[in-house]
C-alpha atoms as a PDB file:
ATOM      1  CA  UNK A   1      73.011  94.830 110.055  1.00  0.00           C
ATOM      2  CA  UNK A   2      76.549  95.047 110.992  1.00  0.00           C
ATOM      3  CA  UNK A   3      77.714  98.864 113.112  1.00  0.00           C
ATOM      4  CA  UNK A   4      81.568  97.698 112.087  1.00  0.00           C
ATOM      5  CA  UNK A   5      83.314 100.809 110.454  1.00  0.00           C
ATOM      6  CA  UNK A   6      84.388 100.092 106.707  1.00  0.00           C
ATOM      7  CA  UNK A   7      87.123 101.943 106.858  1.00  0.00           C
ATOM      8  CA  UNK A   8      89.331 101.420 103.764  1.00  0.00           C
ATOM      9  CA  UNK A   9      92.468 100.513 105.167  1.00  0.00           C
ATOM     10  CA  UNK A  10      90.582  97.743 107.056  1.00  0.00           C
ATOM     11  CA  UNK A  11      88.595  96.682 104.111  1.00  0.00           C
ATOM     12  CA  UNK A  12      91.743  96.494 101.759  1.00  0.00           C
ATOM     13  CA  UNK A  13      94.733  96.410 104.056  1.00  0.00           C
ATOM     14  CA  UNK A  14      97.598  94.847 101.617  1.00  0.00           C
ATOM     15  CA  UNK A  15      96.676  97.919  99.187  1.00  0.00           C
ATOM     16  CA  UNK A  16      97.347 100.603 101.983  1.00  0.00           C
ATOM     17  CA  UNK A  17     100.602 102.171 100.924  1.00  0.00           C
ATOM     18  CA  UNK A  18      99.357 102.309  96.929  1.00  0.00           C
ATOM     19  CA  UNK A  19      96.047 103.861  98.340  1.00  0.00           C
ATOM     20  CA  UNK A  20      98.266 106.347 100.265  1.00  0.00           C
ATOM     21  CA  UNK A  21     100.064 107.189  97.414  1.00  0.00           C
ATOM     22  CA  UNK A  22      96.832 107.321  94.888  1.00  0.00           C
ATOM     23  CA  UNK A  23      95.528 109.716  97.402  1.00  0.00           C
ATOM     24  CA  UNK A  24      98.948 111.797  96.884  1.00  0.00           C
ATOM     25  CA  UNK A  25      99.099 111.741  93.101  1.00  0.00           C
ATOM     26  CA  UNK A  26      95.690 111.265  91.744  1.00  0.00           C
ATOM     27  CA  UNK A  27      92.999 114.420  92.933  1.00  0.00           C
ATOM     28  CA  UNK A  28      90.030 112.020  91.453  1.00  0.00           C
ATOM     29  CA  UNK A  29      90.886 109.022  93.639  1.00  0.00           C
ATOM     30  CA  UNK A  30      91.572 110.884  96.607  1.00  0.00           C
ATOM     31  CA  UNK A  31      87.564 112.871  95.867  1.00  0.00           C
ATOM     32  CA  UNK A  32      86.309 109.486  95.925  1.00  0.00           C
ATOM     33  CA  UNK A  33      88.565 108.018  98.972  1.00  0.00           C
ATOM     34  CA  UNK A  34      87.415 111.259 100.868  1.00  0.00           C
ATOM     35  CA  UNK A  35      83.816 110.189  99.648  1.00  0.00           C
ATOM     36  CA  UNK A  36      83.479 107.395 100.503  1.00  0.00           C
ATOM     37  CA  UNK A  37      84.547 108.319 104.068  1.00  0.00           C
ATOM     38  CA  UNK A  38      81.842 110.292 104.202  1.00  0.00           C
ATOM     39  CA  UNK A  39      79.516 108.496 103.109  1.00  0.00           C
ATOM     40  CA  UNK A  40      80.851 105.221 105.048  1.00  0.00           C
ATOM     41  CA  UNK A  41      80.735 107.809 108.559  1.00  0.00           C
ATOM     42  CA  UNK A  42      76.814 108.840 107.611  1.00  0.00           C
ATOM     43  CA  UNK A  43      75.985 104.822 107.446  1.00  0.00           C
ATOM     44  CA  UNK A  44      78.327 103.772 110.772  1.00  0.00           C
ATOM     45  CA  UNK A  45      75.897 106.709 112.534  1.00  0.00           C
ATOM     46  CA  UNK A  46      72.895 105.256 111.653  1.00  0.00           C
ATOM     47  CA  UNK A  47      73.925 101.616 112.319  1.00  0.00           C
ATOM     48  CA  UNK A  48      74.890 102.626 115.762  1.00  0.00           C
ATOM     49  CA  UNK A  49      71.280 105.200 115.795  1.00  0.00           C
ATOM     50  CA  UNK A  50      73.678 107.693 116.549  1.00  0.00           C
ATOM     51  CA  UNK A  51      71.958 109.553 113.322  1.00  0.00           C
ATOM     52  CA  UNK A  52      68.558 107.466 112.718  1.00  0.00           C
ATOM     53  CA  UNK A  53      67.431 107.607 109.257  1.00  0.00           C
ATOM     54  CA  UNK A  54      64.715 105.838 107.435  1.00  0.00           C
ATOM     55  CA  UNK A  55      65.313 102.007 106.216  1.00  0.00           C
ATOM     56  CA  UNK A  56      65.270 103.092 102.185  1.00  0.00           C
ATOM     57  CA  UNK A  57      67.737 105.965 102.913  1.00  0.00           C
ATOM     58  CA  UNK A  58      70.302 103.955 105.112  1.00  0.00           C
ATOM     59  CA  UNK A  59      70.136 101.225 102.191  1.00  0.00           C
ATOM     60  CA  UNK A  60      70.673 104.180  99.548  1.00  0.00           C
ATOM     61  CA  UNK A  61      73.644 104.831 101.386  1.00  0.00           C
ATOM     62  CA  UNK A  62      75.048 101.640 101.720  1.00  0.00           C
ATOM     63  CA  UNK A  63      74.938 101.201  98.071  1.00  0.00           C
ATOM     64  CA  UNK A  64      76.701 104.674  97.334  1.00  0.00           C
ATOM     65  CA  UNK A  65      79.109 103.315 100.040  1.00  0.00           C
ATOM     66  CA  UNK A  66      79.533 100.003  98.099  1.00  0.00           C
ATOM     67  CA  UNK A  67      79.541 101.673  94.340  1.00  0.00           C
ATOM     68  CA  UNK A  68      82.463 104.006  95.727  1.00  0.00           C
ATOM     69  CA  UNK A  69      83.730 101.177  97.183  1.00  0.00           C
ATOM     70  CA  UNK A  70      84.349  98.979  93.504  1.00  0.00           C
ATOM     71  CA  UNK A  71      85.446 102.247  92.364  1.00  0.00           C
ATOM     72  CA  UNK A  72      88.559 102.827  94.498  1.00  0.00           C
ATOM     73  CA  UNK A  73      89.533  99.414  94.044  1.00  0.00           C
ATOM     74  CA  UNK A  74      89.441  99.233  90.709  1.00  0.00           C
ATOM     75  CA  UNK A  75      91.375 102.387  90.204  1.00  0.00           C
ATOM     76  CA  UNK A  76      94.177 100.922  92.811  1.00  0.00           C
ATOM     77  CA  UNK A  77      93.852  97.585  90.699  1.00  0.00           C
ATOM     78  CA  UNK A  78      94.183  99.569  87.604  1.00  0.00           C
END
């Protein structure tokens, strides 16, 4: 288990002006850039047991974190 923020400029840092401007233009991507913050600040909390949750829900998260994840790259790929 790694308590290492995700955050997407970190994660994808060559793509940060084109997901700066996605987030300008496109009111889907930014939803799901704004999303996935969320959901990415909800699993950093209960790495660091800042927020404990059970096992089965931090893993639920971390797979909506990782699905959201694909999706925002794929859409800055696109």
């Amino acid at each position: 288990m790694s308590n290492t923020p995700h955050d997407l400029l970190e994660e994808f840092p060559a793509e940060a002006t084109r997901i700066s401007a996605l987030k300008e233009t496109d009111a889907h991507f930014a939803r799901l850039v704004e999303e996935y913050h969320e959901v990415n600040r909800a699993v950093h909390r209960a790495e660091t047991r800042v927020q404990p949750m059970s096992d089965e829900h931090e893993t639920e998260l971390r797979k909506k974190r990782a699905a959201l994840k694909d999706q925002i790259w794929k859409r800055v790929n696109g």
